[in-house]
Protein backbone atom coordinates (compact mmCIF):
# COMPACT_ATOMS: atom_id res chain seq x y z
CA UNK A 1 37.36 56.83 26.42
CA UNK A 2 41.07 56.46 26.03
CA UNK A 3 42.99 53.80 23.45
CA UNK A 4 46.56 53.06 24.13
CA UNK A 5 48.28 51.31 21.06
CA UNK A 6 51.92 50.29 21.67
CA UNK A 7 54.60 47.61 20.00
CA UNK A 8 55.40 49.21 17.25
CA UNK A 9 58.94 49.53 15.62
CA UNK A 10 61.55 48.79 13.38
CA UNK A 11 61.48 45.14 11.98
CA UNK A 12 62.64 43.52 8.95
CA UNK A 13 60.69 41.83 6.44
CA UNK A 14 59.71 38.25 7.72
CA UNK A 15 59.93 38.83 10.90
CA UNK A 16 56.73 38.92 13.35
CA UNK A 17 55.07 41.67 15.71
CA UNK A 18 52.49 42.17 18.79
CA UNK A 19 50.45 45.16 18.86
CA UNK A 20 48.52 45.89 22.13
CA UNK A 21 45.85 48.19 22.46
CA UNK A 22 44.69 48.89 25.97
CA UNK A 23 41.40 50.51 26.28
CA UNK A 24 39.81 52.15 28.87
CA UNK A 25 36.38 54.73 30.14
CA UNK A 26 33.72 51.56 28.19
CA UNK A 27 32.58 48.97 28.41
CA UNK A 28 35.11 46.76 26.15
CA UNK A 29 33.74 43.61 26.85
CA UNK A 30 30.58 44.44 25.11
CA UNK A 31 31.78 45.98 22.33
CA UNK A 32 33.88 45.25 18.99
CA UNK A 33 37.27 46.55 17.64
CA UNK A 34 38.94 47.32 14.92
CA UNK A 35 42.13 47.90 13.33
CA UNK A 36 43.15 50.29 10.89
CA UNK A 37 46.42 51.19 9.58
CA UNK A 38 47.85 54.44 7.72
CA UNK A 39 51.08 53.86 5.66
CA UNK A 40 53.27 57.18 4.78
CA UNK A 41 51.53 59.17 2.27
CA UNK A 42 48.40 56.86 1.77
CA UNK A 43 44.87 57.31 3.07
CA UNK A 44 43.72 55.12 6.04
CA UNK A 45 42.64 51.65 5.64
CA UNK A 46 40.81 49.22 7.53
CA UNK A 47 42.79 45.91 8.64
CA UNK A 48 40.94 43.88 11.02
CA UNK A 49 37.68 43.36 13.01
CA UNK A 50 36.97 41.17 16.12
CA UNK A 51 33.92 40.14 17.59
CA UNK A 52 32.58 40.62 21.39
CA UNK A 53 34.06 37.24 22.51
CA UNK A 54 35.62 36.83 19.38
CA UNK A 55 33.53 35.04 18.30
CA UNK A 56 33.98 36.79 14.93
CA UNK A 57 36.95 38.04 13.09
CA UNK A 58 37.91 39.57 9.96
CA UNK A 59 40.69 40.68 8.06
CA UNK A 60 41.95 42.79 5.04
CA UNK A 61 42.76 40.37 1.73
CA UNK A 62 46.48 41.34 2.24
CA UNK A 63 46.86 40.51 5.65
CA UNK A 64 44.79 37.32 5.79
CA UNK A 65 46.57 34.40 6.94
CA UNK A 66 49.27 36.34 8.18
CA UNK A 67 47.73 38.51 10.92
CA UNK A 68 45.36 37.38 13.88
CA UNK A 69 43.61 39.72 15.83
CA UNK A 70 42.88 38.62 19.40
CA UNK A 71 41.20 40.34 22.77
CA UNK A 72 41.74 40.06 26.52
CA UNK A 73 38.82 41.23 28.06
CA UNK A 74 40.15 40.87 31.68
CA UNK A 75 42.56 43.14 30.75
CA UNK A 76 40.81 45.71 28.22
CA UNK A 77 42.97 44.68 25.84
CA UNK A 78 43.18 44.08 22.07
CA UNK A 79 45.91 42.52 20.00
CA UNK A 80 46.84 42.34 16.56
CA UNK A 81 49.93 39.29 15.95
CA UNK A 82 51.60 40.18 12.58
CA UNK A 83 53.57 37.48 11.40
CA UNK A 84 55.83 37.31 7.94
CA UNK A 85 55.91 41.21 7.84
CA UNK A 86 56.25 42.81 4.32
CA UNK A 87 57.53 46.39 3.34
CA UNK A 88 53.95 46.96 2.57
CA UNK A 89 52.56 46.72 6.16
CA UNK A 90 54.94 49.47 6.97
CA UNK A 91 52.11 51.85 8.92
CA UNK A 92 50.60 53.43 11.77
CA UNK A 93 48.47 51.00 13.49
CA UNK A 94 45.04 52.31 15.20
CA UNK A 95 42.59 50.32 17.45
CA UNK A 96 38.96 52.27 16.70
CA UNK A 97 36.07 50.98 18.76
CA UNK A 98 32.76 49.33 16.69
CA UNK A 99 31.36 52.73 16.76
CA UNK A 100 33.94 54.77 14.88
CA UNK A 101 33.66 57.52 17.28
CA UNK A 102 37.07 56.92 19.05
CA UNK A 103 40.57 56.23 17.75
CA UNK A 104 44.19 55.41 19.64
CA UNK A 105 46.93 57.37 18.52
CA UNK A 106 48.30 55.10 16.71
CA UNK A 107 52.44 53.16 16.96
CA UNK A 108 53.93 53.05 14.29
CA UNK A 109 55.50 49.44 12.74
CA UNK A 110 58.76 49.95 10.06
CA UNK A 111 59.14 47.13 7.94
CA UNK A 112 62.61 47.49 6.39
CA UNK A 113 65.93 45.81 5.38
């Protein structure tokens, strides 16, 4: 099993952001993803969730409304869209398949002036 996260960098507050997370060695069509993000210092925390299908998704209170999680099954691939980026969402991003058992490693977003 292998998790590729990539576009994260430096961005300043407002602005918006694509994370991709491209998964391969399971079957990703049939199972669901998650998010989770670790800011400088802080423990990890747990951002979003989608669905097989999406036919769910969830979010984190601070990120709801702003972020949208999508997937691409065709192409193994999971996004998260971050729009009106705070200070606060400056983190290391990690997809983490429904099982817990396997984690990307991680891109980092910068949300700064």
């Amino acid at each position: 099993v292998q998790l590729v996260e990539s576009g994260g960098r430096l961005v300043q507050p407002g602005e918006s952001l694509r994370l991709s997370c491209l998964a391969s060695g399971f079957d990703f069509s049939n199972g669901a993803m998650n998010w989770v993000r670790q800011a400088p210092g802080k423990g990890l925390e747990w951002v979003s969730y989608i669905d097989i299908g999406e036919e769910n998704s969830y979010y984190q209170n601070s990120v709801k409304g702003r972020f949208t999680v999508s997937r691409d099954d065709a192409k193994n691939t999971v996004y998260l869209q971050m729009a009106s980026l705070e200070r606060e969402d400056t983190a290391t991003y990690y997809c983490v398949t429904e099982s817990w058992d396997f984690w990307g490693n991680g891109t980092l977003v910068t949300v700064s002036a």
